[in-house]
C-alpha atoms as a PDB file:
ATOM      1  CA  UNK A   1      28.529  69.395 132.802  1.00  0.00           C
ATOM      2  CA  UNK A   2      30.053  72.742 131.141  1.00  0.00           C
ATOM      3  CA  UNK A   3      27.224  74.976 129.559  1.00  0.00           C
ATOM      4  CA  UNK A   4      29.955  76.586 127.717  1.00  0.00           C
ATOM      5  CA  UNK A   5      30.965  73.243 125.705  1.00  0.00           C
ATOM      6  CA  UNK A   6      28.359  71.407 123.803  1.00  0.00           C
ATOM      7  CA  UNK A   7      30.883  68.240 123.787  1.00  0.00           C
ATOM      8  CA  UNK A   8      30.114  68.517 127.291  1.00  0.00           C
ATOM      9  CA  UNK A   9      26.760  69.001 127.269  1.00  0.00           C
ATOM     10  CA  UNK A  10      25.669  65.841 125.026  1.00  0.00           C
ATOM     11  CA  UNK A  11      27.952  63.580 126.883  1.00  0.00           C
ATOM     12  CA  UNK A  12      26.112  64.569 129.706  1.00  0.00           C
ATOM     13  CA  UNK A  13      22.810  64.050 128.052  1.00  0.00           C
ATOM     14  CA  UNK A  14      24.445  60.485 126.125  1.00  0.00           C
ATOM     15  CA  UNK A  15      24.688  59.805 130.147  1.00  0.00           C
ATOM     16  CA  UNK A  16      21.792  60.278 130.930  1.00  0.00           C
ATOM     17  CA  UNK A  17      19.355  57.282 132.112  1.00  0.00           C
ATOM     18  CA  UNK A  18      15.917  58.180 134.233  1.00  0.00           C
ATOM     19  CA  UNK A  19      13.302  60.239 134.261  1.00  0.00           C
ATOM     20  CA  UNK A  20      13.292  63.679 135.271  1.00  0.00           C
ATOM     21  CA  UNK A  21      10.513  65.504 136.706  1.00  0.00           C
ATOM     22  CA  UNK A  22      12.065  69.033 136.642  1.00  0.00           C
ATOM     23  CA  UNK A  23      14.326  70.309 134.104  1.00  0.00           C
ATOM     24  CA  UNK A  24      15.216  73.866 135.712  1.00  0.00           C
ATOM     25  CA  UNK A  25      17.817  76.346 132.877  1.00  0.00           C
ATOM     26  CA  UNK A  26      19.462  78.538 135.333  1.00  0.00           C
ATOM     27  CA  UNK A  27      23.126  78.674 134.680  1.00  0.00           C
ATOM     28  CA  UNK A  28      24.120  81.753 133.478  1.00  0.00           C
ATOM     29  CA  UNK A  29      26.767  84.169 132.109  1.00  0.00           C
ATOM     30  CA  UNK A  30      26.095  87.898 133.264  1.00  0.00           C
ATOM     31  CA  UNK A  31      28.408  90.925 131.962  1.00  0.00           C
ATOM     32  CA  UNK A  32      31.817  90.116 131.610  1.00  0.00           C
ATOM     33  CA  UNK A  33      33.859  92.724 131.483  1.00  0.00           C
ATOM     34  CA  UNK A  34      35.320  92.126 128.239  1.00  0.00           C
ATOM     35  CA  UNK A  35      34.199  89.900 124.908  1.00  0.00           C
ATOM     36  CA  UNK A  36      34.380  86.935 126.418  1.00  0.00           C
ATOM     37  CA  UNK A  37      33.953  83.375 123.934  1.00  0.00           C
ATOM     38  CA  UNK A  38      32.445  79.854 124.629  1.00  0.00           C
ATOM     39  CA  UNK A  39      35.119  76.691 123.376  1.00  0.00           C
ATOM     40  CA  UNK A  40      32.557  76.282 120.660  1.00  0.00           C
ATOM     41  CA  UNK A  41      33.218  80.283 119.571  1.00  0.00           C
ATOM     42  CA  UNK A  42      29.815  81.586 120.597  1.00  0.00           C
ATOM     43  CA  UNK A  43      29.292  84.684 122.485  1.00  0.00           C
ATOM     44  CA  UNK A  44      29.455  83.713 126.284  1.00  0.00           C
ATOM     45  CA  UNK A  45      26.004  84.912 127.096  1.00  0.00           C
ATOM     46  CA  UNK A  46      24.198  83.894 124.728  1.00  0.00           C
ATOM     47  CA  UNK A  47      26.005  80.750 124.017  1.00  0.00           C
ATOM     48  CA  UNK A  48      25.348  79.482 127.862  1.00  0.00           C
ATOM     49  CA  UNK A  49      22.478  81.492 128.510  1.00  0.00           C
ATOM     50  CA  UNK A  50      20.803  80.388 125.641  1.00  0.00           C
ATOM     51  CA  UNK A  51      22.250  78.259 123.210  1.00  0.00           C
ATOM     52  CA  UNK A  52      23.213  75.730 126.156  1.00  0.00           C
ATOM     53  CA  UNK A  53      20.157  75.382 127.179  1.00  0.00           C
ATOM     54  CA  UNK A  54      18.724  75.116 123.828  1.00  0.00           C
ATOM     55  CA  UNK A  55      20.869  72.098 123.102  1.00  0.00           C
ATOM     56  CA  UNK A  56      20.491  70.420 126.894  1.00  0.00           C
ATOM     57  CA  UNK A  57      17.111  70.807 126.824  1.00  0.00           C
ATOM     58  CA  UNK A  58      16.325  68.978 123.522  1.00  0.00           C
ATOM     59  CA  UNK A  59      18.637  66.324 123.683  1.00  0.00           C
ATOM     60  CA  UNK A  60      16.735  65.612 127.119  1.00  0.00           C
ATOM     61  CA  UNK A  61      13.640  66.186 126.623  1.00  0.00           C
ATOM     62  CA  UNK A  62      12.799  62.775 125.951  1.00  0.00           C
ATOM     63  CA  UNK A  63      13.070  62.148 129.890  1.00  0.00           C
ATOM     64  CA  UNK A  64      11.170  64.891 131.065  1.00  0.00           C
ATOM     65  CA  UNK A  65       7.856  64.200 132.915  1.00  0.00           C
ATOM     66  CA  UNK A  66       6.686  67.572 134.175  1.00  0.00           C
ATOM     67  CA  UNK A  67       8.351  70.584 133.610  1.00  0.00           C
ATOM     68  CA  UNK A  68      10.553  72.687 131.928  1.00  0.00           C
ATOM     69  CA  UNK A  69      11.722  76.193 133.424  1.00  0.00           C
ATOM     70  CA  UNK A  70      14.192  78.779 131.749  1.00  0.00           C
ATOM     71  CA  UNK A  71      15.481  81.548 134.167  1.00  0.00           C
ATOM     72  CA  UNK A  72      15.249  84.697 132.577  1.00  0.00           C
ATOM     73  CA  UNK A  73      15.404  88.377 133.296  1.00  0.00           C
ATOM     74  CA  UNK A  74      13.471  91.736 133.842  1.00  0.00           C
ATOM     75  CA  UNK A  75      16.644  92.714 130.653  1.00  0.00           C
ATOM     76  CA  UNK A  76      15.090  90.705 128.377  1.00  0.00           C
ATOM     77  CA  UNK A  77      12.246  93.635 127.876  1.00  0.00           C
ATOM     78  CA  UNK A  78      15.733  95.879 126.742  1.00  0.00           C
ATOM     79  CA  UNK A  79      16.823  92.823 124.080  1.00  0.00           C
ATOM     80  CA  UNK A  80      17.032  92.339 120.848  1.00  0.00           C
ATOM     81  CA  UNK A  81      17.854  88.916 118.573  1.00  0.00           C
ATOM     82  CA  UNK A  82      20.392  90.931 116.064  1.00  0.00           C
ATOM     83  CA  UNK A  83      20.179  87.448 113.872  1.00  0.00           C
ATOM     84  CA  UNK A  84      22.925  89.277 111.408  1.00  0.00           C
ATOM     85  CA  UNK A  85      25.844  89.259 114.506  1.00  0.00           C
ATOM     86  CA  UNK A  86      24.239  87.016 116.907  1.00  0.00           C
ATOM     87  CA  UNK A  87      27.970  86.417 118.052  1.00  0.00           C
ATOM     88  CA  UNK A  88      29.157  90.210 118.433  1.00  0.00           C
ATOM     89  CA  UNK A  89      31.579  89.573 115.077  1.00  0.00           C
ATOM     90  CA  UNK A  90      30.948  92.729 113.825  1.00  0.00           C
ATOM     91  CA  UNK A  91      29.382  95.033 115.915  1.00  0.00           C
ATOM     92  CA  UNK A  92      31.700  96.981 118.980  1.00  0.00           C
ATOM     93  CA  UNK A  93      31.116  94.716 121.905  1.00  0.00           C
ATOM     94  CA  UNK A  94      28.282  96.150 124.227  1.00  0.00           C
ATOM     95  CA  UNK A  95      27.912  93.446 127.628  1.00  0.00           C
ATOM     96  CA  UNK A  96      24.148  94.625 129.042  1.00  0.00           C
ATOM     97  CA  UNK A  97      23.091  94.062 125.255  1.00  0.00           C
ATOM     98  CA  UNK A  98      24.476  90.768 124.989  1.00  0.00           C
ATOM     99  CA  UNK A  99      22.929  89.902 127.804  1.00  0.00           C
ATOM    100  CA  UNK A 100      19.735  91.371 127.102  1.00  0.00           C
ATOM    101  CA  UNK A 101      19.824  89.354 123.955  1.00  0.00           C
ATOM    102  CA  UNK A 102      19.741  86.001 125.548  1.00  0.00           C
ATOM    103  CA  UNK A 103      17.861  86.937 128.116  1.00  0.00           C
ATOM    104  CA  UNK A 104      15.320  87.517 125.278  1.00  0.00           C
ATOM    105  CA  UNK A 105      16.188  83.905 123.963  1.00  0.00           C
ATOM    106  CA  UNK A 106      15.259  82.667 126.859  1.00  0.00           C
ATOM    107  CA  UNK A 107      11.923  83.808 126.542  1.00  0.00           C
ATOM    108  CA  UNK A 108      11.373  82.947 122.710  1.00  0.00           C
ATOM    109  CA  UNK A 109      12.784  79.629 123.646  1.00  0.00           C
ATOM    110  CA  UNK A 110      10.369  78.785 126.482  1.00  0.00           C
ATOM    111  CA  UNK A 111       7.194  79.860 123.865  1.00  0.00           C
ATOM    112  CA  UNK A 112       8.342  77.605 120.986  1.00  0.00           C
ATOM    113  CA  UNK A 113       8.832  74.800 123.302  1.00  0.00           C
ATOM    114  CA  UNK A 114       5.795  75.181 124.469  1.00  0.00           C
ATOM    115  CA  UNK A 115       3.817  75.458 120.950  1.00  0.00           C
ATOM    116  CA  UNK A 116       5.658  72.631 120.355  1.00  0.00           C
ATOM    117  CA  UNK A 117       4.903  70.370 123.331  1.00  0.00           C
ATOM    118  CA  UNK A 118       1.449  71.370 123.145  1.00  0.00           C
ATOM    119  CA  UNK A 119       1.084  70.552 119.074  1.00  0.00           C
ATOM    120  CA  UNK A 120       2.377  67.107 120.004  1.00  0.00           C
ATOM    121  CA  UNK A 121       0.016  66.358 122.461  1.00  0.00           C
ATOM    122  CA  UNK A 122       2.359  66.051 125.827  1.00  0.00           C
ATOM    123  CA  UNK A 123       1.156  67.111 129.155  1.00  0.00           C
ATOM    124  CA  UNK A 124       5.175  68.210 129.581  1.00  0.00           C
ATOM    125  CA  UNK A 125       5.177  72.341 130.662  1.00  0.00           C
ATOM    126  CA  UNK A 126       7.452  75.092 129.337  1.00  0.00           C
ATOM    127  CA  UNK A 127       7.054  77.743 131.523  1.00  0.00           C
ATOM    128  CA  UNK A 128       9.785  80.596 132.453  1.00  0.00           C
ATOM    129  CA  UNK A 129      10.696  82.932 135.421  1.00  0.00           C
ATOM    130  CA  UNK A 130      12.757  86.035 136.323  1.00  0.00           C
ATOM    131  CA  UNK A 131      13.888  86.772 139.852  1.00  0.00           C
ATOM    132  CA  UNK A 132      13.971  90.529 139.862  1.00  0.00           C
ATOM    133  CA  UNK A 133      17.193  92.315 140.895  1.00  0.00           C
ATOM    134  CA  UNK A 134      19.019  89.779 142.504  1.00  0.00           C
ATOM    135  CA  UNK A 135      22.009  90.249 144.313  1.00  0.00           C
ATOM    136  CA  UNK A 136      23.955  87.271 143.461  1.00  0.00           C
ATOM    137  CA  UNK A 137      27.837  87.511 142.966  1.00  0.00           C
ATOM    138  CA  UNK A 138      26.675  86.964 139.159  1.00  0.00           C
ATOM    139  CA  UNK A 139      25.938  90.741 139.632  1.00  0.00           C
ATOM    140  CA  UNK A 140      27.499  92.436 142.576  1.00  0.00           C
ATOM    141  CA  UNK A 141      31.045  90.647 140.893  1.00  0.00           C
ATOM    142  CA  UNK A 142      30.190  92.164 136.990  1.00  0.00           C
ATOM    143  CA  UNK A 143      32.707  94.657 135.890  1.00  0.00           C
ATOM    144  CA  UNK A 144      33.138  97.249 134.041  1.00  0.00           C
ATOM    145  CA  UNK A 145      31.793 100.781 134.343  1.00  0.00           C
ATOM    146  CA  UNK A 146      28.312  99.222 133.526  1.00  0.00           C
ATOM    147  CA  UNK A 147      29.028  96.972 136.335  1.00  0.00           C
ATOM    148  CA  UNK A 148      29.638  99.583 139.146  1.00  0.00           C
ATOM    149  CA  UNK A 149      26.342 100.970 138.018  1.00  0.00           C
ATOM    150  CA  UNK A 150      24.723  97.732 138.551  1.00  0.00           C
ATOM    151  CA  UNK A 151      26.364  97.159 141.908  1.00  0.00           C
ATOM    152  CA  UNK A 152      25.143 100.201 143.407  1.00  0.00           C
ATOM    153  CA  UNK A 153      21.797  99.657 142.138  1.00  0.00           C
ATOM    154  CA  UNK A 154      21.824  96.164 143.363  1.00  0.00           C
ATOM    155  CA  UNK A 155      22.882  97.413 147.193  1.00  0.00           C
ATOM    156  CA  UNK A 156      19.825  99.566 147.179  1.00  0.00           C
ATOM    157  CA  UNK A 157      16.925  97.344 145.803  1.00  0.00           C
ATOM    158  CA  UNK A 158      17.807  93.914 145.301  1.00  0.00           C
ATOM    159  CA  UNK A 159      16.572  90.823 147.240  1.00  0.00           C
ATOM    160  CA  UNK A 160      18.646  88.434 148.813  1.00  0.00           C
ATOM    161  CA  UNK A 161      19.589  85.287 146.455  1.00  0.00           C
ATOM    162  CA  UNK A 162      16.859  82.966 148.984  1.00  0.00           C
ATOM    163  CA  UNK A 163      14.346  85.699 147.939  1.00  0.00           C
ATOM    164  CA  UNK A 164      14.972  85.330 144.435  1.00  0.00           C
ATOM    165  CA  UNK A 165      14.897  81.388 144.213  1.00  0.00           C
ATOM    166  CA  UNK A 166      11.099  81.802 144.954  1.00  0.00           C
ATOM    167  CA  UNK A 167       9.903  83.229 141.322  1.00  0.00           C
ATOM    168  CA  UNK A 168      11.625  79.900 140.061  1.00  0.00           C
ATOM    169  CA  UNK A 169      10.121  77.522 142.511  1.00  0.00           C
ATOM    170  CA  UNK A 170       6.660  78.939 142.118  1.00  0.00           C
ATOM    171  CA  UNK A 171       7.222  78.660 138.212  1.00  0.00           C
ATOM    172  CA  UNK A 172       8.433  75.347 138.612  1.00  0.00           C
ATOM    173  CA  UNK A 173       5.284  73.910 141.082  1.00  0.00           C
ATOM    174  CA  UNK A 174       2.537  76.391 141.225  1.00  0.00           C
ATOM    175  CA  UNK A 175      -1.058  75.423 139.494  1.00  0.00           C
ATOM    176  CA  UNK A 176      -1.622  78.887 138.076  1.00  0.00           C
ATOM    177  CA  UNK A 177       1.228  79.043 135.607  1.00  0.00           C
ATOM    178  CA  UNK A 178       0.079  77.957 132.246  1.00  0.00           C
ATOM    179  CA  UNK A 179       2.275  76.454 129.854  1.00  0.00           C
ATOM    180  CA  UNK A 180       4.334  79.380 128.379  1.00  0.00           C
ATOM    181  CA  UNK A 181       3.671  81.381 130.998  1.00  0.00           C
ATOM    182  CA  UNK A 182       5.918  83.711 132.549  1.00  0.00           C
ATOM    183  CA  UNK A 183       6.122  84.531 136.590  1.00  0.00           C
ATOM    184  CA  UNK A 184       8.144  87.289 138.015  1.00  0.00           C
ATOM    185  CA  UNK A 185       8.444  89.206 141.457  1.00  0.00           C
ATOM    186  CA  UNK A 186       4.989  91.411 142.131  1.00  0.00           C
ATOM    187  CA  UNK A 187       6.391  94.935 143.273  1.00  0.00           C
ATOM    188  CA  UNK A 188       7.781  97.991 141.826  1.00  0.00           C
ATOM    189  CA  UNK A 189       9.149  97.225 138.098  1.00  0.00           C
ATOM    190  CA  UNK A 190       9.174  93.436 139.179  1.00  0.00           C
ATOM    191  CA  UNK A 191      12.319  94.412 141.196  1.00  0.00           C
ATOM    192  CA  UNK A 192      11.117  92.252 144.239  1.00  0.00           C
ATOM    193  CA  UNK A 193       8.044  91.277 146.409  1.00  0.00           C
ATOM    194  CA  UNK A 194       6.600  88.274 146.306  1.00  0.00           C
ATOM    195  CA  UNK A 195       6.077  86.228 142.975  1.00  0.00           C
ATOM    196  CA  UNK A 196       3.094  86.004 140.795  1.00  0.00           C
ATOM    197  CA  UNK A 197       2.602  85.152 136.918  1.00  0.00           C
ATOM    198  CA  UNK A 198       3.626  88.098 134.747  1.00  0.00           C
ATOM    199  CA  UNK A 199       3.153  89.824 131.205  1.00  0.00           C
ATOM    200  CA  UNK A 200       6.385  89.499 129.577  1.00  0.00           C
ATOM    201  CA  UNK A 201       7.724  92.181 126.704  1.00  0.00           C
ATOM    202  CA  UNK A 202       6.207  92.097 123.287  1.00  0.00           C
ATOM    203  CA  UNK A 203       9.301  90.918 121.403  1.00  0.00           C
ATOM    204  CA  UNK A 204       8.745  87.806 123.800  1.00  0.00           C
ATOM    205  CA  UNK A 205       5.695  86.883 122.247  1.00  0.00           C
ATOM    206  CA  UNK A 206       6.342  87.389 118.605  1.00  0.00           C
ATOM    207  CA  UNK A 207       5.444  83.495 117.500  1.00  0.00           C
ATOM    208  CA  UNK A 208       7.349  84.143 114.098  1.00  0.00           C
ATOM    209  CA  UNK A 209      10.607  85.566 115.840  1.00  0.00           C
ATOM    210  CA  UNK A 210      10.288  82.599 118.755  1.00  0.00           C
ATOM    211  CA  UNK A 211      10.193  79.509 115.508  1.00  0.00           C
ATOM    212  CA  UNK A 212      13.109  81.620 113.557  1.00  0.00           C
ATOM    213  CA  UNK A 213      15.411  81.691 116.795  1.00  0.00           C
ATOM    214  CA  UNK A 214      14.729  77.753 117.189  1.00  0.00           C
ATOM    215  CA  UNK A 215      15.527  76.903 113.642  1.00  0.00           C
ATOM    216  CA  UNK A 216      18.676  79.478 113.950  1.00  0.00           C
ATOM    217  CA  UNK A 217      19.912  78.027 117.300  1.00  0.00           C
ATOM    218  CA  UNK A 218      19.298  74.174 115.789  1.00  0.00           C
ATOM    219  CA  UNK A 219      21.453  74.946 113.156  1.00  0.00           C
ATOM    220  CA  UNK A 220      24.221  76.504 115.168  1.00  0.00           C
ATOM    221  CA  UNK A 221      24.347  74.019 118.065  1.00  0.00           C
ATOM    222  CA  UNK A 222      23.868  70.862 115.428  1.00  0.00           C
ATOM    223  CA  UNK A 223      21.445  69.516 117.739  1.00  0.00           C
ATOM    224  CA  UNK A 224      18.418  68.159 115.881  1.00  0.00           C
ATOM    225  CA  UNK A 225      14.928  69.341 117.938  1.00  0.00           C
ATOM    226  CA  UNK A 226      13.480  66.649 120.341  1.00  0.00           C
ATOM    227  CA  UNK A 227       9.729  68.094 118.469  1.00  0.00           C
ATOM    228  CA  UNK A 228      10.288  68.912 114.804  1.00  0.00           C
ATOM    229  CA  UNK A 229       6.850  69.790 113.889  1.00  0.00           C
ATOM    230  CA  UNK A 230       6.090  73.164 112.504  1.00  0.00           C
END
């Protein structure tokens, strides 16, 4: 399946036949060094980061027994959901926003889901994680001038990529992470140590700004909401 092509995606979920236990939204686009465009036309970020998701998520969410996690990041606190150029068609073409944006999404996403889940009655968790600086090629490859700043930030503090996987797992199986909840590495700026539920920015827990980016993202992905109450 190809995040970047929702033909792809609801094939995949049209596929589909079983139950699934864990739903875990990892892949991810990270800084390319130029505008860089999904087949469907969206932004690369957040059309994989988020809208990807969005869509996989929703048309599978039927078959989900126990969880659903959404990777995000310690950027989402420097996003913003710009829902007049979502897709960078007007605005000069900045790559750590971008990605800050859906990183953002991500978070938004997970609460609605949740509200939603919850207002319907099912015992199915949204919950969402961010693995601190992370030195996976994802980041140590970005380019740019933006990227060499990241690199050598990334040699000094990051954790190893085994390190990292732990904030997801312990979102994913942990008893102390409420639906909606959010778990991120324990040290320093939630750069690394080990994981623990954390307080994510305030922008990602704005209820009215989580239900307009699920109604927007519907709308652009044509995928009709597994929960449609409001």
């Amino acid at each position: 399946m190809d995040l970047a092509s929702l033909d792809s995606v609801r094939r995949f979920a049209r596929d589909w036949d079983g139950e699934i236990s864990l739903l875990i939204c990892n892949a991810g686009v990270v800084m390319p060094p130029s505008l860089t465009r999904t087949g469907d036309g969206f932004e690369a970020q957040f059309g994989v980061n988020h809208l990807g998701h969005f869509a996989l998520t929703n048309l599978l969410l039927e078959h989900v027994t126990g969880r659903v996690v959404a990777v995000s990041a310690n950027a989402h606190r420097f996003g913003k959901i710009d829902f007049d150029d979502l897709n960078w068609e007007r605005r000069p073409y900045c790559a750590s926003a971008a990605y800050a944006q859906s990183k953002l999404a991500n978070l938004l996403f997970v609460a609605e889901l949740q509200r939603r889940l919850a207002a319907a009655g099912s015992n199915v968790l949204a919950v969402a994680a961010h693995p601190g600086a992370a030195a996976t090629d994802a980041i140590t490859k970005s380019g740019g001038s933006e990227g060499l700043l990241i690199r050598t930030f990334m040699r000094l503090f990051a954790q190893t990529p085994a390190d990292t996987a732990l904030e997801t797992l312990y979102a994913a199986f942990a008893d102390d992470v409420p639906g909606g909840g959010f778990v991120g590495p324990g040290g320093f700026m939630q750069m690394s140590s080990a994981p623990k539920p954390v307080r994510p920015a305030k922008a990602a827990r704005d209820p009215e700004l989580a239900r307009l980016l699920w109604d927007v993202s519907a709308e652009m992905t044509h995928v009709q909401p597994a929960l449609t109450l409001r």
